[in-house]
Structure formats: C-alpha cells, structure tokens
PDB file of N, CA and C in Angstrom:
ATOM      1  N   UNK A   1     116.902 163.425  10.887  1.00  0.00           N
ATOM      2  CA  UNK A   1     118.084 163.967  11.491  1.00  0.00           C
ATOM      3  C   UNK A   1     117.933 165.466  11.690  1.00  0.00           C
ATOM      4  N   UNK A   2     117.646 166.270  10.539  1.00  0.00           N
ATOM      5  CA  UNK A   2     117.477 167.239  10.891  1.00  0.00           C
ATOM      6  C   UNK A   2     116.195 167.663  11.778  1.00  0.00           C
ATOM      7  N   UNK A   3     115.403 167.426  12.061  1.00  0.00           N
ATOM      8  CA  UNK A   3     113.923 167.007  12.781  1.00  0.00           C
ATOM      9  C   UNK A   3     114.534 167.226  14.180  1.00  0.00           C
ATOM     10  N   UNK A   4     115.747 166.708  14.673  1.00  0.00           N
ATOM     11  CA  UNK A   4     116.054 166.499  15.771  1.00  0.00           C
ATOM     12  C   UNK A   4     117.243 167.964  16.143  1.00  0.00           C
ATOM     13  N   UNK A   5     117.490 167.958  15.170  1.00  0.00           N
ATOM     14  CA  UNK A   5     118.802 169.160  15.436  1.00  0.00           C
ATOM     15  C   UNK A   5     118.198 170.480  16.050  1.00  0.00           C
ATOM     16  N   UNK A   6     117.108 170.502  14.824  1.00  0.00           N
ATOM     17  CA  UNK A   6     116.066 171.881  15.152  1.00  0.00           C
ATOM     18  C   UNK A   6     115.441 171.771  16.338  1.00  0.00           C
ATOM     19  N   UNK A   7     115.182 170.611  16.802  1.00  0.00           N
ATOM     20  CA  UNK A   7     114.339 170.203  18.545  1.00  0.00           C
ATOM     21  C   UNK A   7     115.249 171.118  19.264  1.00  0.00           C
ATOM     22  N   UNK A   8     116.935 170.216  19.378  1.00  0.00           N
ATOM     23  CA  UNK A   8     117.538 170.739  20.167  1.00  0.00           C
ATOM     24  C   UNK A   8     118.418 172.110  20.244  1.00  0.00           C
ATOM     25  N   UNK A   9     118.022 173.012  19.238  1.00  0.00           N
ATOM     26  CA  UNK A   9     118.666 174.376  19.164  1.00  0.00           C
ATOM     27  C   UNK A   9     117.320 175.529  18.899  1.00  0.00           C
ATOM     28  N   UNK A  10     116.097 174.754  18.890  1.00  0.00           N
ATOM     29  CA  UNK A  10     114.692 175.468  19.201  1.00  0.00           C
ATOM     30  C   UNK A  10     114.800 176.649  20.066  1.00  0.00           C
ATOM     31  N   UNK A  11     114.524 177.698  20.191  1.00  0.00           N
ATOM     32  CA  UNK A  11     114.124 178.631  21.460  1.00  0.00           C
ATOM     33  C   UNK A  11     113.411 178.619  21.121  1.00  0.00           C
ATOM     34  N   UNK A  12     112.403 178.146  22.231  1.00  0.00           N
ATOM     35  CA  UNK A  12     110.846 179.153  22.295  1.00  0.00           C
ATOM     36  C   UNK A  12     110.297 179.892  22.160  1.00  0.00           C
ATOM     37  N   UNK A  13     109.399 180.725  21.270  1.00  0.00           N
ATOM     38  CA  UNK A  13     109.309 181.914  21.352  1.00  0.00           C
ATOM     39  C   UNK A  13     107.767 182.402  22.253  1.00  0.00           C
ATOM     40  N   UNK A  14     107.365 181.409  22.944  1.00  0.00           N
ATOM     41  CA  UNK A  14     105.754 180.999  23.759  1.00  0.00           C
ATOM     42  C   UNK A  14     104.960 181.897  23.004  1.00  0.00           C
ATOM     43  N   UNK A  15     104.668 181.559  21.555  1.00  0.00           N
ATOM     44  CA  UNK A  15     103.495 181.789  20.659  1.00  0.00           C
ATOM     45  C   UNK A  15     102.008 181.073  21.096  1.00  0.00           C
ATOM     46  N   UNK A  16     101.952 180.118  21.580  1.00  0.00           N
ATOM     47  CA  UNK A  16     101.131 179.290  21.579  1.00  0.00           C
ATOM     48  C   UNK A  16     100.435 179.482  23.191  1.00  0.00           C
ATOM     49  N   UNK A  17      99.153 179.415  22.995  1.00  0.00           N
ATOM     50  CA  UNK A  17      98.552 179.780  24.117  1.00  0.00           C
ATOM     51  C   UNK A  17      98.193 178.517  24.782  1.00  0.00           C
ATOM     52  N   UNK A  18      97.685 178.438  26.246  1.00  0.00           N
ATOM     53  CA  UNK A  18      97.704 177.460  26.782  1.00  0.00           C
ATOM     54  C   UNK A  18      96.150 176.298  26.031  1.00  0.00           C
ATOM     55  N   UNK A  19      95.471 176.788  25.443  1.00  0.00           N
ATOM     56  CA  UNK A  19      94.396 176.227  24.826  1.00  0.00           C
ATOM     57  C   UNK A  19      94.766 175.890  23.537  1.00  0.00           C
ATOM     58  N   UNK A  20      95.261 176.153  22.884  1.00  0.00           N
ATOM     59  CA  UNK A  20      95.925 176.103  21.765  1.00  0.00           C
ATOM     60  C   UNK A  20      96.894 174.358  22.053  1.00  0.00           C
ATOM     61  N   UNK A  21      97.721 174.815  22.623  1.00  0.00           N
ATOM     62  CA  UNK A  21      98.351 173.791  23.229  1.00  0.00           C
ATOM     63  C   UNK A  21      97.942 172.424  23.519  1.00  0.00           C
ATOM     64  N   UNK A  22      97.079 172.442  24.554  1.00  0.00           N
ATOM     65  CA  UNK A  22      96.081 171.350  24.734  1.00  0.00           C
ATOM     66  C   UNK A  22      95.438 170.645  23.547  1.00  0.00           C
ATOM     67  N   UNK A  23      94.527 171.983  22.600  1.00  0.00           N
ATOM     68  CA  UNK A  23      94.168 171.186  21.474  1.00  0.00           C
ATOM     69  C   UNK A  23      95.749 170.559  20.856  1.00  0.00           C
ATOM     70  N   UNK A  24      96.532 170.838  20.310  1.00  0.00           N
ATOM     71  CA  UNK A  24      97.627 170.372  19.672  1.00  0.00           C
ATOM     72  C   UNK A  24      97.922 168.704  20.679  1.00  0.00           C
ATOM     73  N   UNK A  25      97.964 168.918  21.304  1.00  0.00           N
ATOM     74  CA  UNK A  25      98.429 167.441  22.537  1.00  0.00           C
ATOM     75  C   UNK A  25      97.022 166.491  22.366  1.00  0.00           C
ATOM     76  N   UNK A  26      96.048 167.061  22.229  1.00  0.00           N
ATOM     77  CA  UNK A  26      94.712 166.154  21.953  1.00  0.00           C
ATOM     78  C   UNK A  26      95.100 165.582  20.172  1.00  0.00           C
ATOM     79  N   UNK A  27      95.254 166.223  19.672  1.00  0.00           N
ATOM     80  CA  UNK A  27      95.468 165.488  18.746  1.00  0.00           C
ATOM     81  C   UNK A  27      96.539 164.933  17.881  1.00  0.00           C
ATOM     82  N   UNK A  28      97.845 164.982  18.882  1.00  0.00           N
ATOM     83  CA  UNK A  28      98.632 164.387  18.555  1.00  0.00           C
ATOM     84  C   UNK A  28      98.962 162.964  19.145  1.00  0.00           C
ATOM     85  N   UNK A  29      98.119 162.684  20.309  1.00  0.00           N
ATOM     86  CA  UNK A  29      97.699 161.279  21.051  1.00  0.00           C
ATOM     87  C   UNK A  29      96.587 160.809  20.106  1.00  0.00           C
ATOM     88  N   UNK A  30      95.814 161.242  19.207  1.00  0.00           N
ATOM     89  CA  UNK A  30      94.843 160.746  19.027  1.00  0.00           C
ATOM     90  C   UNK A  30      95.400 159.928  17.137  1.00  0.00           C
ATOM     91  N   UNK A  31      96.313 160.918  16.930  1.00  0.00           N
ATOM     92  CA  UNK A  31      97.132 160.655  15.690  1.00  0.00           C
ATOM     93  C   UNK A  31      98.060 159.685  15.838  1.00  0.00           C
ATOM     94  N   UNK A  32      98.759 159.704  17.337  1.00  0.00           N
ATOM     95  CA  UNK A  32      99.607 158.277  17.213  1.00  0.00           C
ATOM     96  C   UNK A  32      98.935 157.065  17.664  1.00  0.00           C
ATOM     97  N   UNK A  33      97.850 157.273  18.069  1.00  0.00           N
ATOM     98  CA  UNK A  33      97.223 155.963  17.887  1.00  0.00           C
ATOM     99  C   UNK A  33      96.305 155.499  16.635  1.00  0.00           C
ATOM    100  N   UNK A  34      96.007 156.654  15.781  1.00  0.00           N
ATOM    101  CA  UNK A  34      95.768 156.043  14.264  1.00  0.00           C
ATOM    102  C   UNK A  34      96.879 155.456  13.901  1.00  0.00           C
ATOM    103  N   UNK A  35      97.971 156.047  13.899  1.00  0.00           N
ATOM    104  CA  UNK A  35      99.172 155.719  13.073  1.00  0.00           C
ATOM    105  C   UNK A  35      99.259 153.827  13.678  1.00  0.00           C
ATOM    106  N   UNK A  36      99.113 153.736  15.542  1.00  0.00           N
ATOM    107  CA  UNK A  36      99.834 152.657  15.610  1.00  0.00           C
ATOM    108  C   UNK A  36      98.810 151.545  14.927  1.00  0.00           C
ATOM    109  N   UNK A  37      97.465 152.042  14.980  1.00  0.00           N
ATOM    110  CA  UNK A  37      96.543 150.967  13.897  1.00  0.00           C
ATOM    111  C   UNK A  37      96.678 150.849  12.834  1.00  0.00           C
ATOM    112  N   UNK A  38      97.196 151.851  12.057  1.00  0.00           N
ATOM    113  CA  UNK A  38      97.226 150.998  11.135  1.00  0.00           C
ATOM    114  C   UNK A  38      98.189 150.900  10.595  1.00  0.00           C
ATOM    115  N   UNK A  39      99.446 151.526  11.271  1.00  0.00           N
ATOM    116  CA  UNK A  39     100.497 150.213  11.339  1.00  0.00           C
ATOM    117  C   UNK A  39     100.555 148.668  11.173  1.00  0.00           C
ATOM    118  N   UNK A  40      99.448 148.176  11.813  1.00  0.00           N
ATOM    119  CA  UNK A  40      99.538 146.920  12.216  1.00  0.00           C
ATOM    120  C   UNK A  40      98.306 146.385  10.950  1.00  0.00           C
ATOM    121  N   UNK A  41      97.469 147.059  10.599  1.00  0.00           N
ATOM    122  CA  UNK A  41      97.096 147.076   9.526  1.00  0.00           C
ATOM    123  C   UNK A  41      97.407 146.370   8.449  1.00  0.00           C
ATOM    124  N   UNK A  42      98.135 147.565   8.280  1.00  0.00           N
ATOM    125  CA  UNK A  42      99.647 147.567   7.181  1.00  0.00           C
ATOM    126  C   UNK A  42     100.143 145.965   6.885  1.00  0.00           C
ATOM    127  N   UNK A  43     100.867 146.136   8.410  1.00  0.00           N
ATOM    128  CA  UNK A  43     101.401 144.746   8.848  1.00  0.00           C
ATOM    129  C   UNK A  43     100.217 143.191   8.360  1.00  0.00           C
ATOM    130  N   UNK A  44      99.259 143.624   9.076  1.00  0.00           N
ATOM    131  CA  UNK A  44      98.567 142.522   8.557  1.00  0.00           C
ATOM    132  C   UNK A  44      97.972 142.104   7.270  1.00  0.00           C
ATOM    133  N   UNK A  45      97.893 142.989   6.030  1.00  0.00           N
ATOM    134  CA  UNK A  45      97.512 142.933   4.376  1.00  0.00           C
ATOM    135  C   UNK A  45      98.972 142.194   3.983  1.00  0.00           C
ATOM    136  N   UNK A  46     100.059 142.662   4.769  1.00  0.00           N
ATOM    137  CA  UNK A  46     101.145 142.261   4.227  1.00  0.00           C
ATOM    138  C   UNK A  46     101.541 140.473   4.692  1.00  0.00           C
ATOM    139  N   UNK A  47     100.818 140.284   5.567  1.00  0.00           N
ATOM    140  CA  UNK A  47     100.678 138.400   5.914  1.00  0.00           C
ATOM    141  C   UNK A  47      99.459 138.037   5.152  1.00  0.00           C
ATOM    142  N   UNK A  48      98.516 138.504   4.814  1.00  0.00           N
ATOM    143  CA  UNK A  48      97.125 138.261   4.207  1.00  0.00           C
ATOM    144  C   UNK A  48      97.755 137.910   2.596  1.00  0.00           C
ATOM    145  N   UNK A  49      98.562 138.826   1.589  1.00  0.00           N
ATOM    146  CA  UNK A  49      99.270 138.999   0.390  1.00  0.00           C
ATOM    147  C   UNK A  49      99.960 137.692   0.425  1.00  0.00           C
ATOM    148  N   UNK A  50     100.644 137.335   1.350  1.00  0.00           N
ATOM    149  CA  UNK A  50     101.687 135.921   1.462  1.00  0.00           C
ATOM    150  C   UNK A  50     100.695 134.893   1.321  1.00  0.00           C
ATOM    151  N   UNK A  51      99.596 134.636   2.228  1.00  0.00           N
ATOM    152  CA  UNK A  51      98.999 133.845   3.106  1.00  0.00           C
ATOM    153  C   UNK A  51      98.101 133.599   1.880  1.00  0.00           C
ATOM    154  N   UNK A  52      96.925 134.702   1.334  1.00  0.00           N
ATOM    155  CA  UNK A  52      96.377 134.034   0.275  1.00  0.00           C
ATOM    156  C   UNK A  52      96.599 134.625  -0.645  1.00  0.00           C
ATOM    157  N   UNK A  53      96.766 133.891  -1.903  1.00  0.00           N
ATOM    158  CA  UNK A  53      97.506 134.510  -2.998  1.00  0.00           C
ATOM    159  C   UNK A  53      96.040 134.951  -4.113  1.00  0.00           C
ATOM    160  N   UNK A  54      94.986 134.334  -3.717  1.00  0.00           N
ATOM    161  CA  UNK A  54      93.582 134.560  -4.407  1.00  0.00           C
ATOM    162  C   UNK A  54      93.359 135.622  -4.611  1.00  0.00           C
ATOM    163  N   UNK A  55      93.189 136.474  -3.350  1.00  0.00           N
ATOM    164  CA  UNK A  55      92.721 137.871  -3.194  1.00  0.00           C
ATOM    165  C   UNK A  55      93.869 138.790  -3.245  1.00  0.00           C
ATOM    166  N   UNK A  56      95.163 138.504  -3.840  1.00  0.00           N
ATOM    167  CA  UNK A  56      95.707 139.636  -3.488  1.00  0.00           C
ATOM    168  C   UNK A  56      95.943 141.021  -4.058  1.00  0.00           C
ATOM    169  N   UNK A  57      95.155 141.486  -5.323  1.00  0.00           N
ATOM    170  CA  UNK A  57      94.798 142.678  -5.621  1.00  0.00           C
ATOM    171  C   UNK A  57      94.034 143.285  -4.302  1.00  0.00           C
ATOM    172  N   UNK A  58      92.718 142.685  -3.920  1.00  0.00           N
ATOM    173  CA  UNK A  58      92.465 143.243  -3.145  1.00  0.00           C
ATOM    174  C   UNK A  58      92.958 143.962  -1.867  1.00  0.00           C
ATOM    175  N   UNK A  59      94.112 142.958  -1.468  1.00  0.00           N
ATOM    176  CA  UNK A  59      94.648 143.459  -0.455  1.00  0.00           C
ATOM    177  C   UNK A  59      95.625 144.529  -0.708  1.00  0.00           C
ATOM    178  N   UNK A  60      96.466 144.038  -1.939  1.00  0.00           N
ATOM    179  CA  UNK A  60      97.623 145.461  -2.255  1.00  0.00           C
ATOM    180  C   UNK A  60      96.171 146.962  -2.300  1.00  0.00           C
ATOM    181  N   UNK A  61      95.520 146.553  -2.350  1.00  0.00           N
ATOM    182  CA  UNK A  61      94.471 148.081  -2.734  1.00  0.00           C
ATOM    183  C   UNK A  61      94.485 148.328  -1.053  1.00  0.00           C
ATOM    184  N   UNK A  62      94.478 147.234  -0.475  1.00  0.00           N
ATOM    185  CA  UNK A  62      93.580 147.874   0.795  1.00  0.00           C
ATOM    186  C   UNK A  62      95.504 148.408   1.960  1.00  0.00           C
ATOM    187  N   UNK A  63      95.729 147.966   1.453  1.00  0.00           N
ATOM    188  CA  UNK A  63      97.328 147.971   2.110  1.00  0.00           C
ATOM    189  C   UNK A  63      97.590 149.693   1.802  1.00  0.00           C
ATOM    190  N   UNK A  64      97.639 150.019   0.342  1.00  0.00           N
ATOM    191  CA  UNK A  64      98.142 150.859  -0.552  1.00  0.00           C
ATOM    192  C   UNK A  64      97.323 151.816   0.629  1.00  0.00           C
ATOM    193  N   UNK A  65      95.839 151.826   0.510  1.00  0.00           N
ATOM    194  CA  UNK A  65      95.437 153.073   1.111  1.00  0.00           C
ATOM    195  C   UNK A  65      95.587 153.008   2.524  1.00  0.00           C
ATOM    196  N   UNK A  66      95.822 152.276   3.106  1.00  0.00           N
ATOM    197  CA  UNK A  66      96.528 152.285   4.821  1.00  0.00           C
ATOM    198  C   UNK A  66      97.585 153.286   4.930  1.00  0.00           C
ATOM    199  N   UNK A  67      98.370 152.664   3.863  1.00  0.00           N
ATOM    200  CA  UNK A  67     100.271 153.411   3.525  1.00  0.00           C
ATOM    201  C   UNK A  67     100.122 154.792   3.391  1.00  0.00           C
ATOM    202  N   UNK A  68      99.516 155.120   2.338  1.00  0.00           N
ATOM    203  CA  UNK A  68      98.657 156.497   1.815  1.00  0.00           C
ATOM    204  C   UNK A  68      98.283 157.150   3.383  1.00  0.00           C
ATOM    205  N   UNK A  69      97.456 156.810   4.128  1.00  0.00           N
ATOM    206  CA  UNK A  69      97.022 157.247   5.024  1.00  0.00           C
ATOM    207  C   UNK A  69      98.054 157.612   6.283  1.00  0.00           C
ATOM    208  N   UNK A  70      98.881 156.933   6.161  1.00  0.00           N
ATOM    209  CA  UNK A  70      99.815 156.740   7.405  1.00  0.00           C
ATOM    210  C   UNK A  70     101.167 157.936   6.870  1.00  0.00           C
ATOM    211  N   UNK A  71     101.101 158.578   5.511  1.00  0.00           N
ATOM    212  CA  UNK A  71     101.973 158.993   5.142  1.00  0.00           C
ATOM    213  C   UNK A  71     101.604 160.384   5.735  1.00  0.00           C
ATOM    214  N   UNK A  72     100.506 160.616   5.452  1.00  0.00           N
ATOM    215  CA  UNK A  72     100.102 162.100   5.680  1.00  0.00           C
ATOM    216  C   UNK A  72      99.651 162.087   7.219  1.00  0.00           C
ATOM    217  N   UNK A  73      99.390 160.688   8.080  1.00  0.00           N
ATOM    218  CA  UNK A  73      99.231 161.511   9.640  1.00  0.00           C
ATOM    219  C   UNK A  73     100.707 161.398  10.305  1.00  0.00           C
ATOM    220  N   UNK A  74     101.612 160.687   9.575  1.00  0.00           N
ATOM    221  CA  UNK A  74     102.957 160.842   9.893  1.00  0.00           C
ATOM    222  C   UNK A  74     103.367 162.341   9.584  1.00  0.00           C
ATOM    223  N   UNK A  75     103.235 162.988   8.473  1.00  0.00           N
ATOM    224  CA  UNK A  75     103.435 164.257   8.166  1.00  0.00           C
ATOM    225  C   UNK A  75     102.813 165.245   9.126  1.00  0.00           C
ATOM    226  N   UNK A  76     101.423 164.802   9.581  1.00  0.00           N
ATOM    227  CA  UNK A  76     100.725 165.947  10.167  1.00  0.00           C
ATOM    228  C   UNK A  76     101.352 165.763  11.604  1.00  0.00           C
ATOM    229  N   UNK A  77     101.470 164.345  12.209  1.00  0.00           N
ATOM    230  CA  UNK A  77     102.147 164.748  13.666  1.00  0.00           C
ATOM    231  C   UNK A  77     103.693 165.290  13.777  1.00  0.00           C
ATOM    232  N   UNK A  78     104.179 164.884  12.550  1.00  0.00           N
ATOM    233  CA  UNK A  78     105.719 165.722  12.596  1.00  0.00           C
ATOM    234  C   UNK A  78     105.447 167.429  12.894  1.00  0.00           C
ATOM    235  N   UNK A  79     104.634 167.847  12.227  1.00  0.00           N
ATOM    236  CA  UNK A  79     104.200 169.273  12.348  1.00  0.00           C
ATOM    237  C   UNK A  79     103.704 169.571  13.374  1.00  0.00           C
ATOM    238  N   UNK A  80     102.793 168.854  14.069  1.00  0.00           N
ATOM    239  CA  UNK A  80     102.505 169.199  15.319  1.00  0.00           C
ATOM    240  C   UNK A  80     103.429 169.281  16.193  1.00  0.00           C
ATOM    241  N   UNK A  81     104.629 168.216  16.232  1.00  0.00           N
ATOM    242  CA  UNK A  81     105.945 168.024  17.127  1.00  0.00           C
ATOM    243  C   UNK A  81     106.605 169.390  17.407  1.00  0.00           C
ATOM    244  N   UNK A  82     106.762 169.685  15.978  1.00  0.00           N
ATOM    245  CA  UNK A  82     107.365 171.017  15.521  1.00  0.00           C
ATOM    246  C   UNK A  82     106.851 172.257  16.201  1.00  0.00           C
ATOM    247  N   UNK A  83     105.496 172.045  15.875  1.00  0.00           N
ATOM    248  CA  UNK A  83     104.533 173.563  16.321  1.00  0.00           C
ATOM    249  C   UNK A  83     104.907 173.649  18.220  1.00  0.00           C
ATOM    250  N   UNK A  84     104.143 172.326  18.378  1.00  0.00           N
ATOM    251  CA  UNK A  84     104.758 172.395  20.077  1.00  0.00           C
ATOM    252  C   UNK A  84     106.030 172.515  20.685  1.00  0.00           C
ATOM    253  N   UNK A  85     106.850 172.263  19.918  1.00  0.00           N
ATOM    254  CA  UNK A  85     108.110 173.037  20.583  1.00  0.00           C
ATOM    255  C   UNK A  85     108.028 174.631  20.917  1.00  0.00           C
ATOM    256  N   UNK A  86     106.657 175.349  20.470  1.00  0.00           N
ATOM    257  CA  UNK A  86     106.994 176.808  20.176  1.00  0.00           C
ATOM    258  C   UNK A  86     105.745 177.503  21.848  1.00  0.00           C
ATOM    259  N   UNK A  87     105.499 175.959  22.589  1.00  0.00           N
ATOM    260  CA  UNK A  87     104.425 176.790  23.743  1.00  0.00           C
ATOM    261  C   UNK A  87     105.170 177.069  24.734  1.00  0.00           C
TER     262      UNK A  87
END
C-alpha cells in the first residue's frame, strides 16, 4: 500500500541517466521472469509434497530454497521499481 502511495506522489528528480536506466529495465525483465519460474516452481514442490509423500523432506528443502530465493528477487525488483521512478 504504501509502495503505491509513494509511486503516485513521487516527483522526479531525473537522477538517473539514460544508461543507467536501461541497465535498471534490463534487469528488472530479467528478474520478473526468475520470479515467474520459480513461482511455478514453488507451485510445483507444493503438488510433488501432496503427490508423493516418500520424498517429501526433499522437496520441503527444495521448495524452502525457491521461497528463500523469490523473497530477495521480490525485494530487489521492488527497489528497482522504486529507483526508476527517479529517471
């Protein structure tokens, strides 16, 4: 919520140079498509856990570090969102 308030009462202050920029947009496409993999990832340890009940340490391990992973490129593209409001 607040994420959004600050979007819309942002002024610009055009810190950010046009190269700068670009890199930031390169890797914030490249971050939401980690995120949407392993999203689905995610998604899938979590039918694997149901589905076989044999292995499922293994999978809570392999799930856990997906989650782990998805926490911090969720964090890092929020920041990027942020930073680019400022080109």
């Amino acid at each position: 919520m607040f994420k959004e308030i600050f979007k819309n009462i942002f002024k610009s202050r055009k810190l950010l140079s046009p190269e700068e920029t670009s890199l930031l947009e390169e890797e914030l496409e490249i971050l939401q498509k980690e995120i949407e993999i392993r999203e689905k990832q995610v998604h899938k340890f979590k039918t694997l856990i149901l589905e076989d009940p044999d292995n499922i340490d293994r999978y809570k391990k392999r799930k856990k570090v997906h989650t782990n992973l998805l926490k911090i490129q969720k964090k890092r593209l929020n920041e990027i969102e942020i930073i680019l409001l400022d080109k």
